[in-house]
C-alpha atoms as a PDB file:
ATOM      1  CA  UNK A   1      91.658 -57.954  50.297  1.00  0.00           C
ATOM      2  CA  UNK A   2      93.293 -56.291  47.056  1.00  0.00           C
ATOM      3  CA  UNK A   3      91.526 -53.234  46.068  1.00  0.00           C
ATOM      4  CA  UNK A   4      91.591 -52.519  42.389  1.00  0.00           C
ATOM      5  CA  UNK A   5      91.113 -49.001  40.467  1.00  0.00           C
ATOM      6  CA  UNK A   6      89.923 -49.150  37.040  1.00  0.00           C
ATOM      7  CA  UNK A   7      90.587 -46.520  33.824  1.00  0.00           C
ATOM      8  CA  UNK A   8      87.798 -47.287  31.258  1.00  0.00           C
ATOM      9  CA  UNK A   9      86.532 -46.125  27.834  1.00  0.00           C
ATOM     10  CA  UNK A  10      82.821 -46.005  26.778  1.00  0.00           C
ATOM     11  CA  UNK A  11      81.882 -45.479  23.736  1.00  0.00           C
ATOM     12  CA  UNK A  12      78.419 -44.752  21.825  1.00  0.00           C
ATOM     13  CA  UNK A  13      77.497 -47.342  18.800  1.00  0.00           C
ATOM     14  CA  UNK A  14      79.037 -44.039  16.530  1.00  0.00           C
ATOM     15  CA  UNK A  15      82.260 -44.367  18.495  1.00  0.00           C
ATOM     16  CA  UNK A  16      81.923 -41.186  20.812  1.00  0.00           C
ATOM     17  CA  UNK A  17      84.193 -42.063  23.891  1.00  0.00           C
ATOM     18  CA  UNK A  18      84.074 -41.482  27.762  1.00  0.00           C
ATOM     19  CA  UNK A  19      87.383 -41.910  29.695  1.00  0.00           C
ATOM     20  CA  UNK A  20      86.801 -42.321  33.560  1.00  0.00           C
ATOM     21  CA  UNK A  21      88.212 -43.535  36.559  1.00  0.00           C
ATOM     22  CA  UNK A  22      86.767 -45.946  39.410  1.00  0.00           C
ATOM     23  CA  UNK A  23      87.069 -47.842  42.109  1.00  0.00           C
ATOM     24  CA  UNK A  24      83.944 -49.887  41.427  1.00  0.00           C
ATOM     25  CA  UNK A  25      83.535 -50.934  37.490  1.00  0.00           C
ATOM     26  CA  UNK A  26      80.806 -53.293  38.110  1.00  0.00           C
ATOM     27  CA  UNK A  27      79.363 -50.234  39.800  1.00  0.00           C
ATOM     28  CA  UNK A  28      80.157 -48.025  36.952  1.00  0.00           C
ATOM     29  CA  UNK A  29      79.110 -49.887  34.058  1.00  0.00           C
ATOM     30  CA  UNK A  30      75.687 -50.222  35.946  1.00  0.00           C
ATOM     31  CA  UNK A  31      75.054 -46.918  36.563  1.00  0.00           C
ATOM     32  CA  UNK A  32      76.062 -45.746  32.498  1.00  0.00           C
ATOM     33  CA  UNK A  33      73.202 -48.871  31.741  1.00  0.00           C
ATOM     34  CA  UNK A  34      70.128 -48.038  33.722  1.00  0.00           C
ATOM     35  CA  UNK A  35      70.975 -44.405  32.863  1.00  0.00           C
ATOM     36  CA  UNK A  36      72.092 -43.241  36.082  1.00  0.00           C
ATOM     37  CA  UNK A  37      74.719 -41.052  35.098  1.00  0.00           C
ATOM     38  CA  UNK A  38      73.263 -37.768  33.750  1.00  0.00           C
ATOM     39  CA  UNK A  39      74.933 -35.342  31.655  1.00  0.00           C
ATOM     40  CA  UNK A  40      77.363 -36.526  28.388  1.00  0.00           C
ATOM     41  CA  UNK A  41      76.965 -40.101  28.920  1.00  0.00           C
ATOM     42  CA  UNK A  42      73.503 -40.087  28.605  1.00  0.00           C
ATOM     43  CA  UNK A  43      73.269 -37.349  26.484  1.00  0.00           C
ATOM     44  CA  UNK A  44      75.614 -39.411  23.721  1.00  0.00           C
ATOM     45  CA  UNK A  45      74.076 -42.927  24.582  1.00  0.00           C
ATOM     46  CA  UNK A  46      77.884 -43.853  25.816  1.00  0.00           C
ATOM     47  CA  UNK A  47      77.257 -47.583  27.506  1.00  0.00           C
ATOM     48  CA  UNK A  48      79.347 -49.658  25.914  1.00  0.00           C
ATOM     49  CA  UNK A  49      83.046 -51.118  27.681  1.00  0.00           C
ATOM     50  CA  UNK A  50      85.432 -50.956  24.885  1.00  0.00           C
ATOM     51  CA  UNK A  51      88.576 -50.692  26.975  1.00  0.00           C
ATOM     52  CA  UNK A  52      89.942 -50.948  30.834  1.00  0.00           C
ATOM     53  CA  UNK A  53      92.910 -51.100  32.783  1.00  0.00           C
ATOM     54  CA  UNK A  54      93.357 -52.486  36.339  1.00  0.00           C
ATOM     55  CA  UNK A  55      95.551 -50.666  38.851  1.00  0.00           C
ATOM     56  CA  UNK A  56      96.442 -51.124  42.201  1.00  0.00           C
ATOM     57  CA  UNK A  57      97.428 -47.315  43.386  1.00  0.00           C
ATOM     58  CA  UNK A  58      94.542 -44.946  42.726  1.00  0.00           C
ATOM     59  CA  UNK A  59      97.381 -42.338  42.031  1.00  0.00           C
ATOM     60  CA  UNK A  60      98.556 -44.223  39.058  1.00  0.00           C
ATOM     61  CA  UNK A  61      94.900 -44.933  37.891  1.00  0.00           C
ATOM     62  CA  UNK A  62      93.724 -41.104  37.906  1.00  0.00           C
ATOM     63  CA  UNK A  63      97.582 -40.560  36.040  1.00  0.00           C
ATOM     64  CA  UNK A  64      96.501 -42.721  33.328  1.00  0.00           C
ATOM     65  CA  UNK A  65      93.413 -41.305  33.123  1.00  0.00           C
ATOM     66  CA  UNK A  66      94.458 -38.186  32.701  1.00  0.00           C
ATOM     67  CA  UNK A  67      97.639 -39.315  30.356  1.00  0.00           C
ATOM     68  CA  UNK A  68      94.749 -40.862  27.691  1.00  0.00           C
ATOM     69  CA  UNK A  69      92.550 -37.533  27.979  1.00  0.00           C
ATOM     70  CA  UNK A  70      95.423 -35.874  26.563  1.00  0.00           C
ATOM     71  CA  UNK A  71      95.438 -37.993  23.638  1.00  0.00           C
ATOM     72  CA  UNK A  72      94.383 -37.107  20.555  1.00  0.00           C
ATOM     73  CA  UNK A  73      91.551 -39.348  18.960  1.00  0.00           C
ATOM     74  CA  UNK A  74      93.871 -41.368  16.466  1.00  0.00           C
ATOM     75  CA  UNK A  75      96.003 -42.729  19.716  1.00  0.00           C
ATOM     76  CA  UNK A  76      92.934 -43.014  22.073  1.00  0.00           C
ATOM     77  CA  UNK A  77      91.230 -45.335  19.042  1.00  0.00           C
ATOM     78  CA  UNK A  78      94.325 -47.103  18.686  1.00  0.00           C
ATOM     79  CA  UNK A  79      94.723 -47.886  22.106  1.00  0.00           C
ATOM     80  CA  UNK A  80      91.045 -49.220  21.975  1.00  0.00           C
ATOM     81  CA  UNK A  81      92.107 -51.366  18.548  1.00  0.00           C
ATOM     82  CA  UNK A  82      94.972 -52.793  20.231  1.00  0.00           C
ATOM     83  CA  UNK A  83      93.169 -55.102  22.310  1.00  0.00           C
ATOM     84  CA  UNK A  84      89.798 -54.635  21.028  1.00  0.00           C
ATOM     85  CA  UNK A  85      89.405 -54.892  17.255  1.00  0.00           C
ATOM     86  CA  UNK A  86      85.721 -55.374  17.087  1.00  0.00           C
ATOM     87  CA  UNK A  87      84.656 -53.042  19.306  1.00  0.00           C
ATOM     88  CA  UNK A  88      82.944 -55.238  21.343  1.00  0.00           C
ATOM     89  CA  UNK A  89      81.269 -54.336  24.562  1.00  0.00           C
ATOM     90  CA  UNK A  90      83.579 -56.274  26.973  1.00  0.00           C
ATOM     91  CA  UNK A  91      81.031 -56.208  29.906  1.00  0.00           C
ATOM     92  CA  UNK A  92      78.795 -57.862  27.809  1.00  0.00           C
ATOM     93  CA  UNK A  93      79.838 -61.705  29.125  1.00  0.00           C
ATOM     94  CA  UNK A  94      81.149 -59.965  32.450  1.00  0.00           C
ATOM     95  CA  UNK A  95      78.074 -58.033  33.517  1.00  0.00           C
ATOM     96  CA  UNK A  96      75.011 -59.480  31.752  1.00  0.00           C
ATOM     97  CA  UNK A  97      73.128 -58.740  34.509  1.00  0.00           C
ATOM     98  CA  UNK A  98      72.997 -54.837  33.973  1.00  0.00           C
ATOM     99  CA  UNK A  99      71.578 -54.833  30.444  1.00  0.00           C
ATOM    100  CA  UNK A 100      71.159 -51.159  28.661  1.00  0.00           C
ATOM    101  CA  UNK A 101      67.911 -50.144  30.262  1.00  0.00           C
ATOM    102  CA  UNK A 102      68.534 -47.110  28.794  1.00  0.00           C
ATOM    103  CA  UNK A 103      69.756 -47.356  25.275  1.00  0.00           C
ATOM    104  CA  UNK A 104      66.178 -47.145  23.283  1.00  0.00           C
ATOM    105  CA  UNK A 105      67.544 -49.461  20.856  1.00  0.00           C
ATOM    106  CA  UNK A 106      67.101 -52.527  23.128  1.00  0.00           C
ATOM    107  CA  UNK A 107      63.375 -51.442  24.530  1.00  0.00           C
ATOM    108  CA  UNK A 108      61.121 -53.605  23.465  1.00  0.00           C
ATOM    109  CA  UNK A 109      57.696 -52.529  21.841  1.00  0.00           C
END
């Protein structure tokens, strides 16, 4: 079985962005939902998908990690545009079953 590494962006509804690495997305983008992941993330409400890359060599993954950290913002939003206009959370269809426990927004009450 092909094991796949992942570089992703997060970013807040005001567009403040995350740039990790993983071996387990699915993983990932749960743990950023239910609020898991202390620190920044949580801090800056930073759930939504807006961009990710699939790699096969972990040692390319954490390069292109690192490669997009060194951008500046202009480059790291246009890399984002590119492919994702809108903005759109892209594990929305992908991962419905991890909703945004803890962005306040979607509490009910």
């Amino acid at each position: 079985m092909e094991r796949f590494y992942h570089v992703y962006i997060f970013a807040s509804r005001s567009r403040v962005l995350y740039i990790g690495v993983t071996g387990h997305l699915l993983e990932r983008v749960k743990q950023h939902r239910e609020g898991l992941v202390p620190g920044f993330t949580s801090r800056y409400r930073v759930y939504r998908l807006v961009h990710f890359e699939p790699y096969q060599d972990v040692r390319a993954a954490i390069a292109r990690e690192k490669e997009i950290k060194g951008w500046n913002r202009a480059k790291k939003l246009a890399l984002i545009e590119r492919r994702n206009s809108a903005w759109e959370d892209l594990a929305g269809d992908l991962f419905a079953a991890y909703p945004r426990k803890a962005d306040p927004s979607l509490r009910s009450g």
